[in-house]
PDB file of N, CA and C in Angstrom:
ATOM      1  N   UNK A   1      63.337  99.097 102.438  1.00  0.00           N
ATOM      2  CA  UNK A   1      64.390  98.781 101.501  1.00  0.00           C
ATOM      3  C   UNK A   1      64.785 100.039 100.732  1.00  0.00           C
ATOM      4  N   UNK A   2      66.188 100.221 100.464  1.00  0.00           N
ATOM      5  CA  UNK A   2      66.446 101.235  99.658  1.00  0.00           C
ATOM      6  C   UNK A   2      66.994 100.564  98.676  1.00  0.00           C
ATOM      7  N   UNK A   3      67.501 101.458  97.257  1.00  0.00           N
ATOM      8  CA  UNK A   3      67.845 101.124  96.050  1.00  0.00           C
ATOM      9  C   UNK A   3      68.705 102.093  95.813  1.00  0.00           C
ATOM     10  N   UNK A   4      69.795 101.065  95.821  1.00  0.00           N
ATOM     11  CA  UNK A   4      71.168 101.679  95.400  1.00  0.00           C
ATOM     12  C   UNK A   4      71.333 102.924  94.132  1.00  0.00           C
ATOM     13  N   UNK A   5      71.522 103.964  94.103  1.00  0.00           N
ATOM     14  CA  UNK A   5      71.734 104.878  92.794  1.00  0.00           C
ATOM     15  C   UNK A   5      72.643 104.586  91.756  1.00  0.00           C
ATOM     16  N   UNK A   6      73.937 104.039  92.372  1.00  0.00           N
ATOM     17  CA  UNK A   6      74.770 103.059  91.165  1.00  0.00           C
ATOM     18  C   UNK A   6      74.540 101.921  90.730  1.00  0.00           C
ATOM     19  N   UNK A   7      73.768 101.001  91.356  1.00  0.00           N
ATOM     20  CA  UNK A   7      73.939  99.699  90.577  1.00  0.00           C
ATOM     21  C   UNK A   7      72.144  99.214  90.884  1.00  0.00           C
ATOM     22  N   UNK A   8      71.929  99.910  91.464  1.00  0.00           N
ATOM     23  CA  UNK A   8      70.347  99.303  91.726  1.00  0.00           C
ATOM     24  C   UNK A   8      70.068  98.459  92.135  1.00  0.00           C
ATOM     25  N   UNK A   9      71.000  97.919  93.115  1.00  0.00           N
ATOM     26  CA  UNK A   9      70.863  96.702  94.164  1.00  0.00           C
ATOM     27  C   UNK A   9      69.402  96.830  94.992  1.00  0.00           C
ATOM     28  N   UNK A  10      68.511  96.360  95.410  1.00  0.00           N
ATOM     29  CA  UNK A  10      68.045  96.330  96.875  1.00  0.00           C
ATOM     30  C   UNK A  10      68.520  96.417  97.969  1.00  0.00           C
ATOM     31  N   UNK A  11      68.699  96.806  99.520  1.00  0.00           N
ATOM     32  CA  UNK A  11      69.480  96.484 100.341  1.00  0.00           C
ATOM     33  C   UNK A  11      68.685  97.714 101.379  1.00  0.00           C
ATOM     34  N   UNK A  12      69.312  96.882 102.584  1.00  0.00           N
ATOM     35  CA  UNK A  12      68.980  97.680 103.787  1.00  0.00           C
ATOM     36  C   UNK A  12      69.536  98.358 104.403  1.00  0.00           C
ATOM     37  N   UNK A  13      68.793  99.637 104.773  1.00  0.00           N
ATOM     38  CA  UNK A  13      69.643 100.679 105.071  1.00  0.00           C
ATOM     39  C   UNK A  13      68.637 101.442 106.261  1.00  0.00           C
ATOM     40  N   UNK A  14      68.907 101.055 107.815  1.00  0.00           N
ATOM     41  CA  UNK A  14      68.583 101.347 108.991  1.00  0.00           C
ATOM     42  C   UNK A  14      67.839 102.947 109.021  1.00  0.00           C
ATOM     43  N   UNK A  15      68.456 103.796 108.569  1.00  0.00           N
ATOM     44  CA  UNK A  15      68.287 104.993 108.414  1.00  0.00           C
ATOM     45  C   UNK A  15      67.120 105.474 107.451  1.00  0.00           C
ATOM     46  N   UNK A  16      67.218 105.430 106.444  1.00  0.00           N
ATOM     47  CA  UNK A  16      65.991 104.764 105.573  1.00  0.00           C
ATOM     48  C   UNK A  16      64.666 104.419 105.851  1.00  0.00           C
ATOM     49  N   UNK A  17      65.300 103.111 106.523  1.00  0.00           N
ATOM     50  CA  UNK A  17      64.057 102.046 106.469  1.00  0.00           C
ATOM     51  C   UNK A  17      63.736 102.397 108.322  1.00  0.00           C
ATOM     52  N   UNK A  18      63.841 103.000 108.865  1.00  0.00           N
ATOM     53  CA  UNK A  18      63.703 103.366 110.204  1.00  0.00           C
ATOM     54  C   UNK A  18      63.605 102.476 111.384  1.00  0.00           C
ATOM     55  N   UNK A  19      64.198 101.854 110.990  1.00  0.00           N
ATOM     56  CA  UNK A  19      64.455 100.560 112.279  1.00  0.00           C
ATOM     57  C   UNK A  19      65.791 101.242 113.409  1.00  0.00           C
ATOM     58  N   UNK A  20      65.710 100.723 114.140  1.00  0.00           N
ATOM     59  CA  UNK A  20      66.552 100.591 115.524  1.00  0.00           C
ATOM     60  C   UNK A  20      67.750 100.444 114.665  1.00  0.00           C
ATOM     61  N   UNK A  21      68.969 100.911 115.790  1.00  0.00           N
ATOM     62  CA  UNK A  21      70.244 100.668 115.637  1.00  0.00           C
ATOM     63  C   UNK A  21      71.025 101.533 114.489  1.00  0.00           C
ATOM     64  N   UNK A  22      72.215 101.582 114.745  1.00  0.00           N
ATOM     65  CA  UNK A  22      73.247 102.496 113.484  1.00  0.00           C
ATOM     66  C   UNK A  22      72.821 101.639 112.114  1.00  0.00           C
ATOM     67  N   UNK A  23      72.943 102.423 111.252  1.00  0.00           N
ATOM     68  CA  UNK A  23      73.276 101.565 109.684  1.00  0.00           C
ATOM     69  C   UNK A  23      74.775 100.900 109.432  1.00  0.00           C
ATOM     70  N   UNK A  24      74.488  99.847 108.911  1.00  0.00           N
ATOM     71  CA  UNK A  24      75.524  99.283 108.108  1.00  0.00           C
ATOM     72  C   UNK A  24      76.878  99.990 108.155  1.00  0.00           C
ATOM     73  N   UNK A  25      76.340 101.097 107.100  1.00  0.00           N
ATOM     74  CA  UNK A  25      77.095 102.023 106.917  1.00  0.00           C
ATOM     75  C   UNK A  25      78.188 102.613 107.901  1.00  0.00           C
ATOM     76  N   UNK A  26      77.628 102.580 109.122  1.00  0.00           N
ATOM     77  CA  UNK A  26      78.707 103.287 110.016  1.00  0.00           C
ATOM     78  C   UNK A  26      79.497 102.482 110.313  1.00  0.00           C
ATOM     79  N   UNK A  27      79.715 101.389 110.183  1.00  0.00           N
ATOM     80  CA  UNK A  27      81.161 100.362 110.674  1.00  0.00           C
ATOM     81  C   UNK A  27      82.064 100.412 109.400  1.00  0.00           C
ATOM     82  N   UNK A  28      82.094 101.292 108.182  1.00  0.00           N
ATOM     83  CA  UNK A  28      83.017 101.291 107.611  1.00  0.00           C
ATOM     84  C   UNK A  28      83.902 102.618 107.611  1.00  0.00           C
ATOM     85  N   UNK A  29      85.040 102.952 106.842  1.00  0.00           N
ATOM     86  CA  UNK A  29      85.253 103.959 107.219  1.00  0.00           C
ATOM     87  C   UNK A  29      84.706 105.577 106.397  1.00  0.00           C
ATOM     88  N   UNK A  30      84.764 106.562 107.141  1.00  0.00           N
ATOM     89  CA  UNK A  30      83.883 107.694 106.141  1.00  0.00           C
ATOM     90  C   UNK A  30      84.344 107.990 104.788  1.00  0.00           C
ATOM     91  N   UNK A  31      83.324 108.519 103.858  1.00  0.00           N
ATOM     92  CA  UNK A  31      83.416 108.773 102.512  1.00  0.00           C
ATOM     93  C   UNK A  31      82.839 110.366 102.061  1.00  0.00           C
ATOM     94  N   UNK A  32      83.219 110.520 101.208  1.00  0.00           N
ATOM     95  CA  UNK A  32      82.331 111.737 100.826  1.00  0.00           C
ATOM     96  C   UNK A  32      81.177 111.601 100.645  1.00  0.00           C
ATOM     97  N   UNK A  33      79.739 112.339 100.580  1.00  0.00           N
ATOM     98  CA  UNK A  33      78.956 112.221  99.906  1.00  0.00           C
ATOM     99  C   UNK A  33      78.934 111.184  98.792  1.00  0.00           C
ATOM    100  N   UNK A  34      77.981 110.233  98.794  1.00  0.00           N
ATOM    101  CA  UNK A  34      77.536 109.692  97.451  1.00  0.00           C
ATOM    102  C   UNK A  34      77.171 111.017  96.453  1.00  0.00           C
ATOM    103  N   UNK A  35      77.932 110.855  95.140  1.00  0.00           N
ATOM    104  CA  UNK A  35      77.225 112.008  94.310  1.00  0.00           C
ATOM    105  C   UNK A  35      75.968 110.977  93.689  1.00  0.00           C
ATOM    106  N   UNK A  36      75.317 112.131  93.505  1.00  0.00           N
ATOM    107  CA  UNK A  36      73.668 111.985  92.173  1.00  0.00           C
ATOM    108  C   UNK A  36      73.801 112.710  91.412  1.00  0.00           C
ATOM    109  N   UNK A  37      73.026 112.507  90.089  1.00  0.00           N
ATOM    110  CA  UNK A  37      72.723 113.317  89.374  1.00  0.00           C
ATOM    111  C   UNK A  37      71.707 114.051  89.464  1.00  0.00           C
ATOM    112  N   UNK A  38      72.331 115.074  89.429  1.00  0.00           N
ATOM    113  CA  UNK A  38      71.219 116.676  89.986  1.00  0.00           C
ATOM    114  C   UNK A  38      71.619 117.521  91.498  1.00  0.00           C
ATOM    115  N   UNK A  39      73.222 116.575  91.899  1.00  0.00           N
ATOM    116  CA  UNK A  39      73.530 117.592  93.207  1.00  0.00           C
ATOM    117  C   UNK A  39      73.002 116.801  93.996  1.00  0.00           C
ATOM    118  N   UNK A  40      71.779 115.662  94.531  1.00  0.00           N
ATOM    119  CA  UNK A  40      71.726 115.767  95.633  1.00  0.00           C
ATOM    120  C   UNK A  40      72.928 113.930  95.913  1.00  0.00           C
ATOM    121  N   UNK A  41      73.091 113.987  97.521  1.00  0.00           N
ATOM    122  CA  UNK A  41      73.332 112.661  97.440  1.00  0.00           C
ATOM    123  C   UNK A  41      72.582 111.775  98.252  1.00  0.00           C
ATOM    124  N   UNK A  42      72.915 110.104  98.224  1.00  0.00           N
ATOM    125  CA  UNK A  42      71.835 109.230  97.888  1.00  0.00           C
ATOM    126  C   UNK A  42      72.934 107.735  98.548  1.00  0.00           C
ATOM    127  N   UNK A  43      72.433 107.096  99.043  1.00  0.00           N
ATOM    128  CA  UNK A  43      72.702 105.659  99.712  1.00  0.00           C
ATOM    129  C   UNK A  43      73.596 104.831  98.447  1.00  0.00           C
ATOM    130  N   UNK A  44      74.464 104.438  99.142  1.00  0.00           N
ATOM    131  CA  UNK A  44      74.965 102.844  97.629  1.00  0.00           C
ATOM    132  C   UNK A  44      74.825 101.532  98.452  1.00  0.00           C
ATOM    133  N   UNK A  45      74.717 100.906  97.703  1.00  0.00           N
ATOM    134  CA  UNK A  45      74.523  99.588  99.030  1.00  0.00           C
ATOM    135  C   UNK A  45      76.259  99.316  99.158  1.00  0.00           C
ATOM    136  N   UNK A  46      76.343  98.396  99.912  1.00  0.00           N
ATOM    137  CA  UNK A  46      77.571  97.829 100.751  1.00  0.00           C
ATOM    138  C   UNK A  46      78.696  97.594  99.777  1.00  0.00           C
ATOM    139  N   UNK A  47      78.452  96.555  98.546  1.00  0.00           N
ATOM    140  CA  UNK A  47      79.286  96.901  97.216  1.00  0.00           C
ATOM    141  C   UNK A  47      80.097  97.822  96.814  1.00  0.00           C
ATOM    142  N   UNK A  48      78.869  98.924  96.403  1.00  0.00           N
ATOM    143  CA  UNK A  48      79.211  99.966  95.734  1.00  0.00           C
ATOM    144  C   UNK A  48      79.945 100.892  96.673  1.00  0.00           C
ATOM    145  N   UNK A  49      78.937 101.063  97.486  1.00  0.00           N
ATOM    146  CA  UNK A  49      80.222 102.019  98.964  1.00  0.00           C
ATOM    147  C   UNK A  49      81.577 101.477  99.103  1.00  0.00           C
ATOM    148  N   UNK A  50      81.748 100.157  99.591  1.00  0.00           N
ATOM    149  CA  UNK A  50      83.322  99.706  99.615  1.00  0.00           C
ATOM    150  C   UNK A  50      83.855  99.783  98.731  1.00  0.00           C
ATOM    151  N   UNK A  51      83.267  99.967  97.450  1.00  0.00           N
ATOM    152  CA  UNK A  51      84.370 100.065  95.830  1.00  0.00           C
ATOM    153  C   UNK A  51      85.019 101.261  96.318  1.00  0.00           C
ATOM    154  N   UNK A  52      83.796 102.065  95.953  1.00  0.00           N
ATOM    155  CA  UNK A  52      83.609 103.547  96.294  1.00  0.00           C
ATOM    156  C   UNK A  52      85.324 103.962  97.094  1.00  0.00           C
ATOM    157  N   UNK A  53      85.261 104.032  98.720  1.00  0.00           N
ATOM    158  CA  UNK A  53      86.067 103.588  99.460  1.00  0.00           C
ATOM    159  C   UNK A  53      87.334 103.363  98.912  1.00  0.00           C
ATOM    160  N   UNK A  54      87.500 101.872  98.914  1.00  0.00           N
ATOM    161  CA  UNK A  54      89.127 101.779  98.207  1.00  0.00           C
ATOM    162  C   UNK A  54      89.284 102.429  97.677  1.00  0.00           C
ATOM    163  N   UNK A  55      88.719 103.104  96.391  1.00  0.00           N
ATOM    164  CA  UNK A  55      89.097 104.298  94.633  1.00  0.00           C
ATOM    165  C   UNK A  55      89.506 105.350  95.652  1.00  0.00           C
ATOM    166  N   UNK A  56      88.944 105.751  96.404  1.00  0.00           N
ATOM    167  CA  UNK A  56      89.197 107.073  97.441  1.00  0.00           C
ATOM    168  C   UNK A  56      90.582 106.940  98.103  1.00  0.00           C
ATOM    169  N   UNK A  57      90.740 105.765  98.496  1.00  0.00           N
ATOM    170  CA  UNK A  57      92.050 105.557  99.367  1.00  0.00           C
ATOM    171  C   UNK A  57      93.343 104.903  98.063  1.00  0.00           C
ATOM    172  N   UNK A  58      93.095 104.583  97.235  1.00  0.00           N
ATOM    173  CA  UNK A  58      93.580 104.748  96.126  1.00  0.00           C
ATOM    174  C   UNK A  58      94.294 105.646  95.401  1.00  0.00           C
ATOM    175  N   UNK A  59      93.245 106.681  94.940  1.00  0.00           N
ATOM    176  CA  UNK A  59      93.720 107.789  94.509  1.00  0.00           C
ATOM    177  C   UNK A  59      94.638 108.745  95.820  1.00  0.00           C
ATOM    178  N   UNK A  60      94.249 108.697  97.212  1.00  0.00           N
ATOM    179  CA  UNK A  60      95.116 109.373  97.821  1.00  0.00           C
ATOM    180  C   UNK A  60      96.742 109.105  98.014  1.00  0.00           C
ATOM    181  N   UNK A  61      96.579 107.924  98.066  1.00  0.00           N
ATOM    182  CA  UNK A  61      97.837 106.984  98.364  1.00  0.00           C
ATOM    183  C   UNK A  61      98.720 106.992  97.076  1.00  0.00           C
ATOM    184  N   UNK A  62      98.072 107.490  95.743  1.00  0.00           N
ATOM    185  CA  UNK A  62      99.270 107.995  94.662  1.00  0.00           C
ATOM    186  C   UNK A  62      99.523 106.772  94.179  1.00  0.00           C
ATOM    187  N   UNK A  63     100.263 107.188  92.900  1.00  0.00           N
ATOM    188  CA  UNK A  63     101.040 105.803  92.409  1.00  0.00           C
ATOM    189  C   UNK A  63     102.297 104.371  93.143  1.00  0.00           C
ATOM    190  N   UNK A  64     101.981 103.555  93.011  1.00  0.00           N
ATOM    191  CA  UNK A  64     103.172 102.564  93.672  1.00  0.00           C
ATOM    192  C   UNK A  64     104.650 102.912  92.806  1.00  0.00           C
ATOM    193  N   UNK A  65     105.016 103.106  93.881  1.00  0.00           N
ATOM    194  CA  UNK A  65     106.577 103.409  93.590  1.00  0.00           C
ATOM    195  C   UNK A  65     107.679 102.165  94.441  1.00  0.00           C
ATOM    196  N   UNK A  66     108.189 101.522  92.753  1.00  0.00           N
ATOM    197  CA  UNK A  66     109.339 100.403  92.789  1.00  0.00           C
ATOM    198  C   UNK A  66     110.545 100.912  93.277  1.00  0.00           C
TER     199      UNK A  66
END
């Protein structure tokens, strides 16, 4: 089990926890680095990554224009 750095969820994370098969993680689409505090980066569970995600595609996509 890993523990999310933003919200402190529990959750599983293949890579991590060293089981068989891709993580979770790879069926969504890529992100930057999770930041940490102190530089390094660190897992979010499924939540926090997809927030994560949209804010990213968000901010690229600019303001809605009427």
């Amino acid at each position: 089990m890993s523990t999310c750095s933003r919200c402190g969820a529990q959750f599983g994370c293949a890579m991590a926890d060293g089981t068989a098969g891709p993580c979770w993680c790879t069926e969504l689409p890529p992100a930057v680095a999770v930041p940490v505090e102190g530089g390094a980066a660190a897992c979010w569970c499924p939540a926090c990554l997809k927030a994560h995600i949209e804010a990213q595609r968000a901010s690229l996509a600019g303001p809605v224009r009427e």
